[in-house]
Protein backbone atom coordinates (compact mmCIF):
# COMPACT_ATOMS: atom_id res chain seq x y z
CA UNK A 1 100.77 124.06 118.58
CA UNK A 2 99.11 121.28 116.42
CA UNK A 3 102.84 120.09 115.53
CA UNK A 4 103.16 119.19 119.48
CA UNK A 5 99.92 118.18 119.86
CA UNK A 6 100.71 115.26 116.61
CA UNK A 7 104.11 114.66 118.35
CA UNK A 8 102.63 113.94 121.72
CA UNK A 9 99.95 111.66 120.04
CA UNK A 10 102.98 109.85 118.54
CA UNK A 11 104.78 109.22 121.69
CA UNK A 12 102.01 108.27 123.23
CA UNK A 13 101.57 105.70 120.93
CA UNK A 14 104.65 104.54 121.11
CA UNK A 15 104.66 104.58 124.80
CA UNK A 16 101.54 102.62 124.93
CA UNK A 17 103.25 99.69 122.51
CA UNK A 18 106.40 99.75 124.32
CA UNK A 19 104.14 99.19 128.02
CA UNK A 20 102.31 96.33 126.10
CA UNK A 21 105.81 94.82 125.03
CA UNK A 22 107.18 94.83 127.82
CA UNK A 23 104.19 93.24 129.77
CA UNK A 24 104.38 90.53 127.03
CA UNK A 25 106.70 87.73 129.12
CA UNK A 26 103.76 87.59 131.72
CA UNK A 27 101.17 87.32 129.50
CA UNK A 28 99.81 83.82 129.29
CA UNK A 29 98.16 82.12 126.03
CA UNK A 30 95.57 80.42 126.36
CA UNK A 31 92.99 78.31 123.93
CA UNK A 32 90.72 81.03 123.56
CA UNK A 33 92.91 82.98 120.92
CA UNK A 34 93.98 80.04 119.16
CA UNK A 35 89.90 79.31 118.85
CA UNK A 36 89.34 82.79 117.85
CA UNK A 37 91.73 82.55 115.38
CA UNK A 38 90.19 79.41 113.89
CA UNK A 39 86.48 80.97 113.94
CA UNK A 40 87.89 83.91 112.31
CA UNK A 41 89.30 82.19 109.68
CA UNK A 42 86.25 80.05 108.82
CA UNK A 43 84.32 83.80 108.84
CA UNK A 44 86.62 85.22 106.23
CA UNK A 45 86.44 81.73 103.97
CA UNK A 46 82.86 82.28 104.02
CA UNK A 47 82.98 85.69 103.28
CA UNK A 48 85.64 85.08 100.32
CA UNK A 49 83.71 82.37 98.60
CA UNK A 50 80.95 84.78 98.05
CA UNK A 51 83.02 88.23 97.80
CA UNK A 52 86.53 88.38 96.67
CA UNK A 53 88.31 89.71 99.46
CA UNK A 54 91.92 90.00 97.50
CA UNK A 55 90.57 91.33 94.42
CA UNK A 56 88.16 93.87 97.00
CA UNK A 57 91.46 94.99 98.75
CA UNK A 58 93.33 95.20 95.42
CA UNK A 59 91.08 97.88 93.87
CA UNK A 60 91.01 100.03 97.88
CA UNK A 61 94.97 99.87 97.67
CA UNK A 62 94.68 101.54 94.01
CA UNK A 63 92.27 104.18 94.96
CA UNK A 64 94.08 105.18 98.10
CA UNK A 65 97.57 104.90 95.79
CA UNK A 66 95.63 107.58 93.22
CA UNK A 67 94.42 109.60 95.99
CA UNK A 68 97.42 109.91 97.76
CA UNK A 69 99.49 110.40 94.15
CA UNK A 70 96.86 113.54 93.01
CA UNK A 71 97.12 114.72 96.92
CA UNK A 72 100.38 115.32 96.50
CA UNK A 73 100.38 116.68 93.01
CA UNK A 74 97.75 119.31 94.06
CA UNK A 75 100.45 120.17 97.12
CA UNK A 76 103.31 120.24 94.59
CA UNK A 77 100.77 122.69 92.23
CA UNK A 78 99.94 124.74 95.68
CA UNK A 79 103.24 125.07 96.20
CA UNK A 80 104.52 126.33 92.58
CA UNK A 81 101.95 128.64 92.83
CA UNK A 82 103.31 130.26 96.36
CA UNK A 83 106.46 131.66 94.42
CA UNK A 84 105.92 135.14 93.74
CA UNK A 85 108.03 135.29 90.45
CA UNK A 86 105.29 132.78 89.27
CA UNK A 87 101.88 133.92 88.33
């Protein structure tokens, strides 16, 4: 039941990026995004010059890496543990 439940959140997903691609020949640019783009950019200079961003998203990628890497060892322990010749 929650594997369906995932898989129909998946291709919904997908179904909602495939609509958007295929809507994306009539979509028409305009100068607003570019301009967005540009006030965005002079935000995140800004923020940089006082916080570094780079080194900020250097040390989240690491945690998430050792997370992820002791996640898995505890599932790897969980399942060792689940053999019955094993105490």
């Amino acid at each position: 039941m929650i594997a369906t439940a995932f898989l129909n959140l998946i291709y919904t997903f997908v179904l909602g990026i495939v609509a958007l691609l295929e809507n994306l020949g009539t979509v028409s640019s305009n100068n607003a995004l570019t301009s967005s783009i540009v006030q965005y950019k002079e935000y995140y200079m800004a923020l940089d010059a006082i916080v570094p961003i780079g080194t900020l998203l250097s040390i989240v990628a690491f945690v998430l890496t050792f997370e992820g890497i002791y996640l898995l060892y505890k599932a790897i322990r969980w399942g060792y543990k689940k053999i019955p010749a094993i105490s």
